[in-house]
Protein backbone atom coordinates (compact mmCIF):
# COMPACT_ATOMS: atom_id res chain seq x y z
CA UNK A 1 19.43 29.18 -2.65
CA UNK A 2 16.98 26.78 -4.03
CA UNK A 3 16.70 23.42 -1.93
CA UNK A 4 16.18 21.39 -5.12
CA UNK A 5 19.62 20.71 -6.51
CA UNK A 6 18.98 19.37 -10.36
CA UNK A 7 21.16 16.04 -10.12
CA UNK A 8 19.24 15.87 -13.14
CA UNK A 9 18.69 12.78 -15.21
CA UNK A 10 16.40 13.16 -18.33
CA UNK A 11 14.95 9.89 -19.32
CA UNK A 12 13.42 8.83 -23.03
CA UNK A 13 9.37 7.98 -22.68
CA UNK A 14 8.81 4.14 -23.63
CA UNK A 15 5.68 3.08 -24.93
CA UNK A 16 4.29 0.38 -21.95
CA UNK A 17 1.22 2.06 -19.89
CA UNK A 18 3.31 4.34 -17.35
CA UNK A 19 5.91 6.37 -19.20
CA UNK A 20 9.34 6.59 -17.61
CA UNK A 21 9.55 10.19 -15.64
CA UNK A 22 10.84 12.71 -17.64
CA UNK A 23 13.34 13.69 -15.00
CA UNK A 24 14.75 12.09 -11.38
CA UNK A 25 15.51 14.91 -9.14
CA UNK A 26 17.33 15.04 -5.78
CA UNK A 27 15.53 17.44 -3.55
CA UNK A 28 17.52 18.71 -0.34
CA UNK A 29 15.43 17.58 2.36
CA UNK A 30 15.73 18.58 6.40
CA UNK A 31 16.16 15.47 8.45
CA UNK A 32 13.81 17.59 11.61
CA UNK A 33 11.66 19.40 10.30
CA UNK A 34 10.58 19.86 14.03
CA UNK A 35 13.02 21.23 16.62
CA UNK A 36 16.09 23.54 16.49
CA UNK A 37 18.41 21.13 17.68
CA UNK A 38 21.37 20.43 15.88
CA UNK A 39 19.97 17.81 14.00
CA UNK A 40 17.33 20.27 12.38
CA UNK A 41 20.29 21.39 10.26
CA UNK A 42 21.11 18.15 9.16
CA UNK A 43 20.09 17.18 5.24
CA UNK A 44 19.60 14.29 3.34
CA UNK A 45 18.33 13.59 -0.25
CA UNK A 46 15.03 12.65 -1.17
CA UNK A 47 13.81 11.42 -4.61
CA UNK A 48 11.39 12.93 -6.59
CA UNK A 49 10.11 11.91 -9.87
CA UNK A 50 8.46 14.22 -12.36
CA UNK A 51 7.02 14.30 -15.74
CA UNK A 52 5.48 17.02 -18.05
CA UNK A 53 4.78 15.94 -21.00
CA UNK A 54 1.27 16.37 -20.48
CA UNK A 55 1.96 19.96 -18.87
CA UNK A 56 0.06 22.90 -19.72
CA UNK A 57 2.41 25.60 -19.26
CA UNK A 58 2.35 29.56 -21.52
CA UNK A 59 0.02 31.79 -23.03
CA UNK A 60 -0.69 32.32 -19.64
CA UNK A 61 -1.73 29.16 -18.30
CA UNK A 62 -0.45 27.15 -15.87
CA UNK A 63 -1.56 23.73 -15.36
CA UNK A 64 -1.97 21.97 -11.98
CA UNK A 65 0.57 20.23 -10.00
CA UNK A 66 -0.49 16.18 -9.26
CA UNK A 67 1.45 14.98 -6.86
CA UNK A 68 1.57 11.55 -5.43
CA UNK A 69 2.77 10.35 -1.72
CA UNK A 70 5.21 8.22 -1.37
CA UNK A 71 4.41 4.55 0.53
CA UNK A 72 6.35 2.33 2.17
CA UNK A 73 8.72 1.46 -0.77
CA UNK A 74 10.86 2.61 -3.46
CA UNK A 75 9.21 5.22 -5.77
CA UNK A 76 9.48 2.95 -8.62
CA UNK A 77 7.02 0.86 -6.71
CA UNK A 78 4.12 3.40 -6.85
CA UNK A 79 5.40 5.38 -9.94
CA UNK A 80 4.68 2.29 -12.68
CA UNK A 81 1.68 0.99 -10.82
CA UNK A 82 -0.47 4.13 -10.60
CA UNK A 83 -1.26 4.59 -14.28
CA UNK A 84 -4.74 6.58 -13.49
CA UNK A 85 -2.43 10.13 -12.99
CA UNK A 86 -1.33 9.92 -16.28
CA UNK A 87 -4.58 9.00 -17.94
CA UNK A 88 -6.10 11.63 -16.71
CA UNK A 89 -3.33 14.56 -16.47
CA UNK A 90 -3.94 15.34 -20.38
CA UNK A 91 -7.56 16.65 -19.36
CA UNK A 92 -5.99 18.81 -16.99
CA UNK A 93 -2.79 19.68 -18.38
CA UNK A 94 -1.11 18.49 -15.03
CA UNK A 95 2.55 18.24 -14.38
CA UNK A 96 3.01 15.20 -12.50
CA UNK A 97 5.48 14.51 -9.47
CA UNK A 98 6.30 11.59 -7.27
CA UNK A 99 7.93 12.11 -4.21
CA UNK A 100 9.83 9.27 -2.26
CA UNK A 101 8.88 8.70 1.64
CA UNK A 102 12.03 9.04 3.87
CA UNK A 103 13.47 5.90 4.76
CA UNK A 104 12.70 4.27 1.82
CA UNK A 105 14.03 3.23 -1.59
CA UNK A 106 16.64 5.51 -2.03
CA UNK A 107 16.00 8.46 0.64
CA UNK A 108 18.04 7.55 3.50
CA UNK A 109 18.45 10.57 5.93
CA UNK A 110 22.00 8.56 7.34
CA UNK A 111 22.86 6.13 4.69
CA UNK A 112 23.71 2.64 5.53
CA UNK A 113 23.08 4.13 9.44
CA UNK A 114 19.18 4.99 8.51
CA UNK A 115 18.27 1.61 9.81
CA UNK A 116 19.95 1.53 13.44
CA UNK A 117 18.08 2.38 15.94
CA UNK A 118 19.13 5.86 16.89
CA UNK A 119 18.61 6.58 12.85
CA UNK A 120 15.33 5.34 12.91
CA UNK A 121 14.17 8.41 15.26
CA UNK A 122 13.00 10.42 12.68
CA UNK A 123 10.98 8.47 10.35
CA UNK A 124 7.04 9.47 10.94
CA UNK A 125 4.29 10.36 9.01
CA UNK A 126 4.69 13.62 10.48
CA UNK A 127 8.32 14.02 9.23
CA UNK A 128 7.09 12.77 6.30
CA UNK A 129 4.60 14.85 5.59
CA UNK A 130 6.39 17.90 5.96
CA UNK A 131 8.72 16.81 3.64
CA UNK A 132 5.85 16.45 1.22
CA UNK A 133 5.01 19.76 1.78
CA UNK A 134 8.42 21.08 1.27
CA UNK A 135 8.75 19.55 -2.03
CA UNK A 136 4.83 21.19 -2.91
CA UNK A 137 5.81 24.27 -1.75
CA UNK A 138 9.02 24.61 -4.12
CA UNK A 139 6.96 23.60 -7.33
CA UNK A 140 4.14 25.78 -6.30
CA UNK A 141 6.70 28.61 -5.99
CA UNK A 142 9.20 27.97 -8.56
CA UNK A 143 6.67 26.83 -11.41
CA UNK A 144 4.03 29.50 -10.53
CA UNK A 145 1.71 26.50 -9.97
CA UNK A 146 -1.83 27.72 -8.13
CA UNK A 147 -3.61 24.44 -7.97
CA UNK A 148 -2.49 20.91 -6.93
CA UNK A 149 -3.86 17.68 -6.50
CA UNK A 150 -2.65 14.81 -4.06
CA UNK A 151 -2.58 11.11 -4.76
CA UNK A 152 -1.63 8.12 -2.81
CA UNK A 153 -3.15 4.75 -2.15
CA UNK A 154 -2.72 2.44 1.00
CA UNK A 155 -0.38 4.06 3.52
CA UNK A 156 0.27 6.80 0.54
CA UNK A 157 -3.61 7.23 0.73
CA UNK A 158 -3.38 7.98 4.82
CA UNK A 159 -0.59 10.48 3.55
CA UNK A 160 -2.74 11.87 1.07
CA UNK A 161 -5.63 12.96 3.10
CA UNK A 162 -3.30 14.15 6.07
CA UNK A 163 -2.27 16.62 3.35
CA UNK A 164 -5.07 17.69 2.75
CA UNK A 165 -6.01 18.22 6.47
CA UNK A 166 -2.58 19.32 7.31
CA UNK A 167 -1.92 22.17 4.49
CA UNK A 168 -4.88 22.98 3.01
CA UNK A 169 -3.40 26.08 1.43
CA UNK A 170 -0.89 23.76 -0.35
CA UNK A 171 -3.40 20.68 -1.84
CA UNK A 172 -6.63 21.65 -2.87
CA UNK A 173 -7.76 18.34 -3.53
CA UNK A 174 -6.77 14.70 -2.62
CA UNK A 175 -7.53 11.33 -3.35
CA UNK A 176 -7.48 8.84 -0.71
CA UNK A 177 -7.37 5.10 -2.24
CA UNK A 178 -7.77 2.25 -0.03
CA UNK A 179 -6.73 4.35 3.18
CA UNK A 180 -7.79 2.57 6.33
CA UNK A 181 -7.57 5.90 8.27
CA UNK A 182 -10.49 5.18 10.58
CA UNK A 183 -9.01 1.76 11.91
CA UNK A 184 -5.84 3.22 11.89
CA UNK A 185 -7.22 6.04 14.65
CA UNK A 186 -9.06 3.56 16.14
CA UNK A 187 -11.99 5.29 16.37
CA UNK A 188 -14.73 2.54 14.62
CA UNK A 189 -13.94 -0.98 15.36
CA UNK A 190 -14.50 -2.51 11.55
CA UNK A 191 -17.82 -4.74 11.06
CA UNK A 192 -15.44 -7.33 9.48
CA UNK A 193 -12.06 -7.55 10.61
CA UNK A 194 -8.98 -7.88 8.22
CA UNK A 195 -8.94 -11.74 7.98
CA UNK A 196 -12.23 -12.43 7.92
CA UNK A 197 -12.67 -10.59 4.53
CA UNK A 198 -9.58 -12.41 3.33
CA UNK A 199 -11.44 -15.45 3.98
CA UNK A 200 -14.56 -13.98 2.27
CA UNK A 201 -12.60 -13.76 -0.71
CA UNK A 202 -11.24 -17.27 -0.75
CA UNK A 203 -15.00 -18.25 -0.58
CA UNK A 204 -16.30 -15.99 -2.92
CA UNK A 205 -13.58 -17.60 -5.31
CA UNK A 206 -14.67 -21.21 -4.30
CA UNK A 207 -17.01 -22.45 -1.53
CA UNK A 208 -14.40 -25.07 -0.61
CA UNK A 209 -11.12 -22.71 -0.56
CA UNK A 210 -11.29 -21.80 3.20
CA UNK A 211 -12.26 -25.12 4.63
CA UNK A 212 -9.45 -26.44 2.61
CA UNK A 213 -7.12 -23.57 4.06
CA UNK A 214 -8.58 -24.48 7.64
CA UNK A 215 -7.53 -28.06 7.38
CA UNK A 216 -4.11 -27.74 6.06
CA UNK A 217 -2.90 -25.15 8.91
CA UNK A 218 -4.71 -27.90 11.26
CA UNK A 219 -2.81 -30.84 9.56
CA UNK A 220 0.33 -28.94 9.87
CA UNK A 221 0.21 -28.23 13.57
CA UNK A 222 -0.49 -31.83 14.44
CA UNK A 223 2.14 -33.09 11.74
CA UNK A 224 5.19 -31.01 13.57
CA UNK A 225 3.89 -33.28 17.11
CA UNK A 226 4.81 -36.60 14.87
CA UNK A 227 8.08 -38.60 14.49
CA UNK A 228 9.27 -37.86 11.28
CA UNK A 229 7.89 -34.42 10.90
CA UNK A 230 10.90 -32.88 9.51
CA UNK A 231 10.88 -34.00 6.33
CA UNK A 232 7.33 -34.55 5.54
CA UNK A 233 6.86 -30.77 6.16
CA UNK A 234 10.10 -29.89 4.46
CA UNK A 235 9.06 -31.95 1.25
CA UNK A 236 5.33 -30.80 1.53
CA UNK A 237 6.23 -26.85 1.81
CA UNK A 238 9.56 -27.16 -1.33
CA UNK A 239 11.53 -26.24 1.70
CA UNK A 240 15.58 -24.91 0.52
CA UNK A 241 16.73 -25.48 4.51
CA UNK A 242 15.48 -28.45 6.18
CA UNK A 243 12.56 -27.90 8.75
CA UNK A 244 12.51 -27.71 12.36
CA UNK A 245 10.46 -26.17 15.31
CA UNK A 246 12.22 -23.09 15.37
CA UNK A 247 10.78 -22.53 12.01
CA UNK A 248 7.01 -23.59 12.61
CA UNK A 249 6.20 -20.07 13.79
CA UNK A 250 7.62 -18.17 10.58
CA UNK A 251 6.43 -21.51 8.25
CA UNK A 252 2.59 -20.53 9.52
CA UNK A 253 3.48 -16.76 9.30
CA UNK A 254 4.24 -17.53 4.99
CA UNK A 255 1.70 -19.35 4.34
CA UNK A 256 -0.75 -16.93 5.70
CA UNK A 257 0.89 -13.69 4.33
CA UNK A 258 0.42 -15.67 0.88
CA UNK A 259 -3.09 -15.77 1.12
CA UNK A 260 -3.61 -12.29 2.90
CA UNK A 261 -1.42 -10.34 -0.01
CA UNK A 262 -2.83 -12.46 -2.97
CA UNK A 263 -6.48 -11.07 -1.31
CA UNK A 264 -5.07 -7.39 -1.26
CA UNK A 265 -4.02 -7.62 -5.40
CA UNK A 266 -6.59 -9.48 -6.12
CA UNK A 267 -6.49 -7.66 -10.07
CA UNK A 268 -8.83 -8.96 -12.79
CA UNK A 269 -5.55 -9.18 -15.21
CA UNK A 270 -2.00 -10.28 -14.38
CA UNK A 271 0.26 -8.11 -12.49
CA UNK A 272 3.54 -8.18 -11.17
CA UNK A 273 2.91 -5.51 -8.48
CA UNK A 274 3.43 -7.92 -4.81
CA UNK A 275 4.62 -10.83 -6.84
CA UNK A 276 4.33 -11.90 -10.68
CA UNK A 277 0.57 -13.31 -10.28
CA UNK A 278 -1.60 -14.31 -12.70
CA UNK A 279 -5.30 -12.74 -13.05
CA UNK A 280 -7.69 -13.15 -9.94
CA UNK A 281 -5.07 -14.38 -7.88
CA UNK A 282 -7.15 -15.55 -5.32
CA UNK A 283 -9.45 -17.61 -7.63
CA UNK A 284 -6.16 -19.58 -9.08
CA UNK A 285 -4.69 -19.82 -5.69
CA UNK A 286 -7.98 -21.60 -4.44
CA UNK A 287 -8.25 -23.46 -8.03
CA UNK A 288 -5.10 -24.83 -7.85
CA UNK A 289 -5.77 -26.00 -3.80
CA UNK A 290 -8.83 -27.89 -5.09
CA UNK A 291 -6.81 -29.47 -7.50
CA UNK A 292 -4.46 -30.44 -5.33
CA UNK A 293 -7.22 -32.22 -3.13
CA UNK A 294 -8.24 -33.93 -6.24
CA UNK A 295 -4.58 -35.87 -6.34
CA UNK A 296 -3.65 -36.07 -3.37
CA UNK A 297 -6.45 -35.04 -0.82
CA UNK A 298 -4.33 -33.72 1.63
CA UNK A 299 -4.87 -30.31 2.78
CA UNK A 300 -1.60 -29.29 3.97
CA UNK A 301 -0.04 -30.09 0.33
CA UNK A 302 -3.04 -28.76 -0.61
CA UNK A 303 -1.95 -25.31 1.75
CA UNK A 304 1.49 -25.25 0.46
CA UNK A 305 0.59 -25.32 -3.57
CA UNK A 306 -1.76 -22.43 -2.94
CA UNK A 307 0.58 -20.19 -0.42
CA UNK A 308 2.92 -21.22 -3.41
CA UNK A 309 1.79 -19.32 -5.94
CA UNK A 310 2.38 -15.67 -4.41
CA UNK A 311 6.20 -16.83 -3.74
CA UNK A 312 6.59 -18.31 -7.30
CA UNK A 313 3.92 -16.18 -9.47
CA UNK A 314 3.11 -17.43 -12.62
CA UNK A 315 6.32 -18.73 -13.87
CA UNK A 316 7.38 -21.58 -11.19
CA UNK A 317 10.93 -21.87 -11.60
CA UNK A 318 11.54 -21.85 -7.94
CA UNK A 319 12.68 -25.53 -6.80
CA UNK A 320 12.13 -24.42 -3.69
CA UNK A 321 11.43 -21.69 -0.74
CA UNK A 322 13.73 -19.97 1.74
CA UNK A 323 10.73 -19.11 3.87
CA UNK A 324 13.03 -15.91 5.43
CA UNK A 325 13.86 -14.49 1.91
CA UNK A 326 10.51 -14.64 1.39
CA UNK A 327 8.61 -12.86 4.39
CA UNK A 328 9.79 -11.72 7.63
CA UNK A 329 8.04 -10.95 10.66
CA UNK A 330 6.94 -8.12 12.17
CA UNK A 331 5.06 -5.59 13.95
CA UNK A 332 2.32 -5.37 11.30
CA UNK A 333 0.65 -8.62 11.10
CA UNK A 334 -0.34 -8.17 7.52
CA UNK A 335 3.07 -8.06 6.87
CA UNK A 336 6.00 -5.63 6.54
CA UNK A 337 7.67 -6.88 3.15
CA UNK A 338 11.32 -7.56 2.69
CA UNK A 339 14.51 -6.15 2.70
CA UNK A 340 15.07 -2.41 4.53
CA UNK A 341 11.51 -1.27 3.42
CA UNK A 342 10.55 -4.26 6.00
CA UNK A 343 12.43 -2.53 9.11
CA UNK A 344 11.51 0.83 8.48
CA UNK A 345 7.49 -0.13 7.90
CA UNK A 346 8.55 -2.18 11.09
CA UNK A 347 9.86 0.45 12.66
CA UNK A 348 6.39 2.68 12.48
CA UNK A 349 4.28 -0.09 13.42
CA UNK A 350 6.08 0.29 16.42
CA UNK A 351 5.40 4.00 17.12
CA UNK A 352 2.52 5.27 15.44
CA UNK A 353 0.24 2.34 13.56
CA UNK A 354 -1.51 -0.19 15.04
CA UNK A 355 -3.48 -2.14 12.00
CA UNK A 356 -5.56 -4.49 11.41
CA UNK A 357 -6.96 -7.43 14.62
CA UNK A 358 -5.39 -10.98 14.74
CA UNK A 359 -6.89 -13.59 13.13
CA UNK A 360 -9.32 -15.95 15.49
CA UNK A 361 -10.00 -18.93 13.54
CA UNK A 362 -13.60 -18.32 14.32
CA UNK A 363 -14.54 -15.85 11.63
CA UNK A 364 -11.73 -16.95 9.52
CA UNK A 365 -9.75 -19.67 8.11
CA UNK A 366 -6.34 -18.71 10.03
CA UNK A 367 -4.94 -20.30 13.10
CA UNK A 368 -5.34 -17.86 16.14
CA UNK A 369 -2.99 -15.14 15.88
CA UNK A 370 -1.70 -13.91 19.71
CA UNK A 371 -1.30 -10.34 19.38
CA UNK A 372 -1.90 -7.49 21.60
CA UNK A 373 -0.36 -4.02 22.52
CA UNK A 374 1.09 -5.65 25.51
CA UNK A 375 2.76 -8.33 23.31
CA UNK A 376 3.71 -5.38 20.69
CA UNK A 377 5.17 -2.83 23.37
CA UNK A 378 7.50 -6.43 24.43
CA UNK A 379 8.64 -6.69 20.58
CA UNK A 380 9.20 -3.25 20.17
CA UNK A 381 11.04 -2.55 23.12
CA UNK A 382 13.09 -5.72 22.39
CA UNK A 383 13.75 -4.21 18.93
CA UNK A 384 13.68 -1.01 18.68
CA UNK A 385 13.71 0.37 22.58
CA UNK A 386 10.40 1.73 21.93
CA UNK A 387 6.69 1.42 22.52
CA UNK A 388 3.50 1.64 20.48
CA UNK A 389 1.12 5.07 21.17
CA UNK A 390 -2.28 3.29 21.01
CA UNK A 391 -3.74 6.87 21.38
CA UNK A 392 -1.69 9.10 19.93
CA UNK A 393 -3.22 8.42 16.51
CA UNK A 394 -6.53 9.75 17.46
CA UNK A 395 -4.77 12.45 18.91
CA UNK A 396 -2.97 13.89 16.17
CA UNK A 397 -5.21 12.47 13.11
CA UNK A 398 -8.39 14.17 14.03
CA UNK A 399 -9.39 10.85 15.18
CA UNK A 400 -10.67 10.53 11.85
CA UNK A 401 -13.47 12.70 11.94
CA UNK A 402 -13.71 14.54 9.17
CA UNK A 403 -16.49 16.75 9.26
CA UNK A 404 -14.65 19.70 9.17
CA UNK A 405 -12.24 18.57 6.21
CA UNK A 406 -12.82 19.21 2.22
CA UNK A 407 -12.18 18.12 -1.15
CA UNK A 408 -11.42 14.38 -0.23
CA UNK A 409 -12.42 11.38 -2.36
CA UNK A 410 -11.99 8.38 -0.21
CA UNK A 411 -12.28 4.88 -2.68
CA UNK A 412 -11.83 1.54 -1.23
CA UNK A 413 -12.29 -1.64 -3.13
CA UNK A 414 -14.85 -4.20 -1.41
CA UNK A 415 -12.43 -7.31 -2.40
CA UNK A 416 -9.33 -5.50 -0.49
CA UNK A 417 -9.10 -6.90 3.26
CA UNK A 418 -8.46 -3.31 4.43
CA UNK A 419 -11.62 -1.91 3.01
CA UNK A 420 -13.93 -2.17 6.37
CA UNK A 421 -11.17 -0.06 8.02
CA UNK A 422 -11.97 2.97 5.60
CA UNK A 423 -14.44 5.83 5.13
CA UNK A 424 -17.28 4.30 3.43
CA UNK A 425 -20.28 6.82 3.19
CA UNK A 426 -20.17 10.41 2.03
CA UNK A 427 -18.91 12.29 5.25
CA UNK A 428 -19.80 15.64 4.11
CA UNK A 429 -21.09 17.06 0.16
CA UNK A 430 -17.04 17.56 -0.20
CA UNK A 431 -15.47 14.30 0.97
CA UNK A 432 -17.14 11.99 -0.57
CA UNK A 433 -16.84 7.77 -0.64
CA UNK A 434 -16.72 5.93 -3.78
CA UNK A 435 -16.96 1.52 -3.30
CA UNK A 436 -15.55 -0.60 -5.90
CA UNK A 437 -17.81 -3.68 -5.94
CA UNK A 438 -15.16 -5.75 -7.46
CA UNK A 439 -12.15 -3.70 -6.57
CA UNK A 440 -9.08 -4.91 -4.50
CA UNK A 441 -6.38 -3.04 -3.05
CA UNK A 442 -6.42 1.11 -4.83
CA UNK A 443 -7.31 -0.78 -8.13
CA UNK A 444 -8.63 2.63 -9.11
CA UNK A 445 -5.21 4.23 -8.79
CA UNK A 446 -3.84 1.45 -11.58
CA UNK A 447 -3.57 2.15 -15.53
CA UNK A 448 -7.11 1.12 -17.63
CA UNK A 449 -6.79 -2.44 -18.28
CA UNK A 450 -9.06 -4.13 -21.11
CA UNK A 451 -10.28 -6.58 -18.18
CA UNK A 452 -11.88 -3.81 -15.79
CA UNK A 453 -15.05 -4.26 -13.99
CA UNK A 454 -17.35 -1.63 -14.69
CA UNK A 455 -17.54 -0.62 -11.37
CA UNK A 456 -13.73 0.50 -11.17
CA UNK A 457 -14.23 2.50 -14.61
CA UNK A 458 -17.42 4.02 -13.03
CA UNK A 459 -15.02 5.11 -9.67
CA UNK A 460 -12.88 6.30 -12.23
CA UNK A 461 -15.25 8.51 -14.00
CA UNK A 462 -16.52 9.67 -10.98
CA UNK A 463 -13.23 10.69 -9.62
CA UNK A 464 -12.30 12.93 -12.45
CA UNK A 465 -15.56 14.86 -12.39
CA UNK A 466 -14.72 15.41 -8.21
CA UNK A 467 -11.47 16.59 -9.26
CA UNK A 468 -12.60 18.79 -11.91
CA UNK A 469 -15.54 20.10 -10.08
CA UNK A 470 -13.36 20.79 -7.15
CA UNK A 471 -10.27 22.69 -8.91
CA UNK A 472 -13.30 24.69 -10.49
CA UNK A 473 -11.83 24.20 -13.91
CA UNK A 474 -15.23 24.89 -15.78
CA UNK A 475 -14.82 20.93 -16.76
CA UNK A 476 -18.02 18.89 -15.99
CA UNK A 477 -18.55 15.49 -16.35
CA UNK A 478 -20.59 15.52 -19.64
CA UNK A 479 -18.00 17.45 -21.32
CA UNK A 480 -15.98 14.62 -21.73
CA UNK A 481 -15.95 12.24 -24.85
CA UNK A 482 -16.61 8.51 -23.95
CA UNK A 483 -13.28 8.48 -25.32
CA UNK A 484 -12.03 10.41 -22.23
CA UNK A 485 -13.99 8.25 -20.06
CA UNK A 486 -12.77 5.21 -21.01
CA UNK A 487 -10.03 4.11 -18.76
C-alpha cells in the first residue's frame, strides 16, 4: 500500500507572486523512524504541499522534483515566502513540493499530546530528516522522477544540506540559504558574533541608532530602582498589564528580540513575513528612535517606539502590548516565536542546537545576556527533563566539514545576524558560497521584487546556472534570455 493517502484538496492558482499549491496532501508518516519498538509502528500525518503547473511530464520526459524543507513553522510560512522555486521551476520543468517538519503547523505525531514532554521525544532533525526522505523517496518512485533538488533557508537550510550529506542518492543538489551550520557544530567560533552584527546594522542604518539603543536599556534598568517606576515604564513601553519586577526580565527580552528579528528581515520592500514591516525595517526602526529623541530626548521612549514597530508593523492600531503574547522566552536566545512552534523550537534548543553567543554590551548595544550550557542544561532540565549535547552536533553533522560533500550552494546575506555562523568561501569546486552584500535573512529564497539589490539578483543568477550545471541538463548560463534572468 502506498503511504501517501490523497486527502486530497485541489486548490484554484491566484494571481499574487506565490501561487496557492495545486494540491495539500496528507502523507502517512512513521513517528520512529529509528528503533523497532512499539512506537516505530506508530503513524501520524504530515503535510505536504505540491504544485505542477510548471511540470514537465510525457513524451518521455520527466521533469525534476524541487523540494523544500520544512522550518520551524507551519508550511504556509515557508510556502508563500519562497517565491525563487517557482520563478525558476518553468526553466526546469520542476514539480514542486513542500513538506511540513514534524511538530509543527499541522504535523503533530500525538495531537494535542505532541507538546508534553514524553511527546516531545521524537522531534529531531534526524527524525526529521528521514521523514523528508520518505516523502522524496515516494515521488521519486511513484512519479518516475530521476533528479531532485532541495531547498530550505534558516533551520530549513541546515535541513537542506543534511540531505544532501545524508542521502545523496535521493537529492542531487541542494541549496543551503542562510544556514549557520558551522556555528551550529561549533566547529569555527564566528569573527562577529550574532549581536554584534545586529548592532552593525542599526549603525549602518544611522550612526546614532545603537548609542540611542544603549542608553534606553541603561535608562530602563536604573528607572525600575526608582519610586514610581511602575507606571513610568508601563506608560513608556504602551504596556496592556501594569508593570512590575517580575516582568523586567521578559520587558528587556522584547525589546531586544524587536531589534534582533527586524535585523534578520531586514527586506528592501515591505513584507509581512516576522511581522507586517515596512521596507528596511531596521532603517525606520532607527529613524523613528531619532525622531523620538528629537521630541522628547529620552532614550528609553526613544527604545520603546523603535522595539515598537516589529510588534505593531506598519499599521499601528495596537493601543498597547501584552509583552507575553508577543515573545516568550526560551532556550534560543534569538528567540523561539510564539504559540506551539515556540515549545517545539524550544524543545530542540534543548537537545541538539546551541546558537548564537549572548550579547556583552561590549561589542554591542544589548545589556549583558547570562547564558551558558550550565545555565541551559538548569532550564532544560527544569522544562523539559533534559540536557543540551554541546558535542553531539559535531558528532553527527560532520562537524561541518564538508570537503567530502557535493552539489551544495551555501548563500548567506551579509545584513542577516546569522551570516558569520555560515560557510562563506567556496569549500570545494562543488559546494560553493555565494554573499549577498545587501542581503538579510535567505532574501535569495524570496519572489523577485522591483526593489532588489543587484547583488541578490546576481546570487540568483548564479544559483540557477549551479543548479543547471549540476543536474547536467545541457542548460548553461548564457542560454538564458535576460528575461529569464530577471528575478
Amino acid at each position: 500500500m502506498l503511504p501517501l493517502l490523497f486527502s486530497l484538496l485541489i486548490l484554484s492558482v491566484f494571481t499574487d507572486d506565490v501561487p496557492k499549491p495545486t494540491g495539500i496532501f496528507n502523507y502517512v508518516q512513521s513517528v520512529d523512524h529509528y528503533s523497532y519498538s512499539p512506537d516505530a509502528s506508530e503513524k501520524f500525518s504530515q503535510r505536504i504541499f505540491e504544485y505542477n503547473k510548471h511540470w514537465s511530464c510525457g513524451n518521455g520526459t520527466v521533469g525534476p522534483l524541487f523540494f523544500y524543507t520544512g522550518n520551524e513553522g507551519p508550511l504556509e510560512s515557508f510556502y508563500y515566502n519562497t517565491g525563487f522555486m517557482f520563478e525558476i521551476a518553468p526553466k526546469f520543468g520542476a514539480l514542486i513540493v513542500f513538506a511540513e517538519h514534524r511538530y509543527y503547523g499541522e504535523s503533530l505525531p500525538f495531537g494535542k499530546d505532541s507538546f508534553t514532554n514524553k511527546g516531545l521525544r521524537y522531534l529531531s532533525s534526524t527524525q526529521a530528516t528521514a521523514d523528508f526522505a520518505e516523502v522524496i523517496n515516494y515521488y521519486k518512485k511513484s512519479k518516475n522522477i530521476s533528479q531532485v533538488v532541495s531547498f530550505g533557508g534558516s533551520y530549513g537550510g541546515m535541513l537542506t544540506a543534511w540531505m544532501r550529506l545524508r542521502y545523496p542518492q535521493l537529492v542531487d543538489v541542494a541549496l543551503a540559504a542562510s544556514a549557520p551550520l558551522p556555528m551550529m557544530a561549533r566547529t569555527i567560533e564566528p569573527k562577529k558574533a550574532f549581536f554584534q552584527i545586529v548592532t552593525d546594522d542599526y549603525e549602518a542604518a544611522d550612526p546614532s541608532c545603537p548609542d540611542i539603543v544603549r542608553k534606553g536599556f541603561s535608562q530602563l534598568y536604573s528607572v525600575v530602582k526608582t519610586p514610581g517606576y511602575q507606571e513610568v515604564v508601563t506608560e513608556t513601553f504602551k504596556l496592556c498589564k501594569d508593570f512590575d519586577q517580575s516582568q523586567f526580565d521578559h520587558l528587556v527580552g522584547w525589546a531586544r528580540n524587536a531589534m534582533l528579528m527586524m535585523a534578520m528581515v531586514d527586506y528592501p520592500y515591505p513584507a509581512a513575513f516576522m511581522g507586517n514591516l515596512p521596507a528596511w525595517p531596521v532603517k525606520e526602526s532607527c529613524r523613528m528612535m531619532v525622531e523620538e529623541m528629537k521630541l522628547s530626548g529620552n532614550e528609553m521612549k526613544a527604545l520603546a517606539v523603535g522595539a515598537g514597530l516589529l510588534y505593531n508593523g506598519t499599521d499601528g492600531t495596537k493601543e498597547c502590548f501584552n509583552i507575553y503574547d508577543d515573545f516568550i522566552e526560551c532556550a534560543d536566545i534569538t528567540g523561539c516565536g510564539t504559540g506551539a512552534e515556540a515549545k517545539a523550537w524550544d524543545f530542540q534548543c534543548c537537545t541538539e542546537f546551541q546558537l548564537a553567543t549572548p550579547s556583552n554590551n561590549k561589542t554591542d548595544m544589548f545589556p549583558p545576556l547570562d547564558w551558558d550550557l550550565d545555565i541551559a542544561s538548569k532550564y532544560c532540565q527544569a522544562n523539559y527533563q533534559v540536557s543540551p549535547d554541546p558535542v553531539g552536533a559535531s558528532l553527527n553533522y560532520w562537524s561541518a566539514d564538508f570537503s567530502a560533500a557535493s552539489n551544495i550552494i551555501f548563500s548567506n546575506g551579509d545584513l542577516d545576524p546569522w551570516h558569520a555562523g555560515g560557510v562563506l568561501e567556496d569549500v570545494n569546486p562543488t559546494v560553493k558560497a555565494i554573499r549577498i552584500a545587501e542581503g538579510a535573512h535567505h532574501l535569495d529564497l524570496r519572489g523577485s521584487n522591483k526593489d532588489d539589490p543587484q547583488s541578490v539578483i546576481t546570487a540568483r543568477e548564479q544559483e540557477v546556472s549551479l543548479i543547471a550545471q549540476w543536474l547536467n541538463k545541457g542548460i548553461e548560463r548564457e542560454n538564458f534570455t535576460e528575461d529569464d534572468m530577471s528575478f
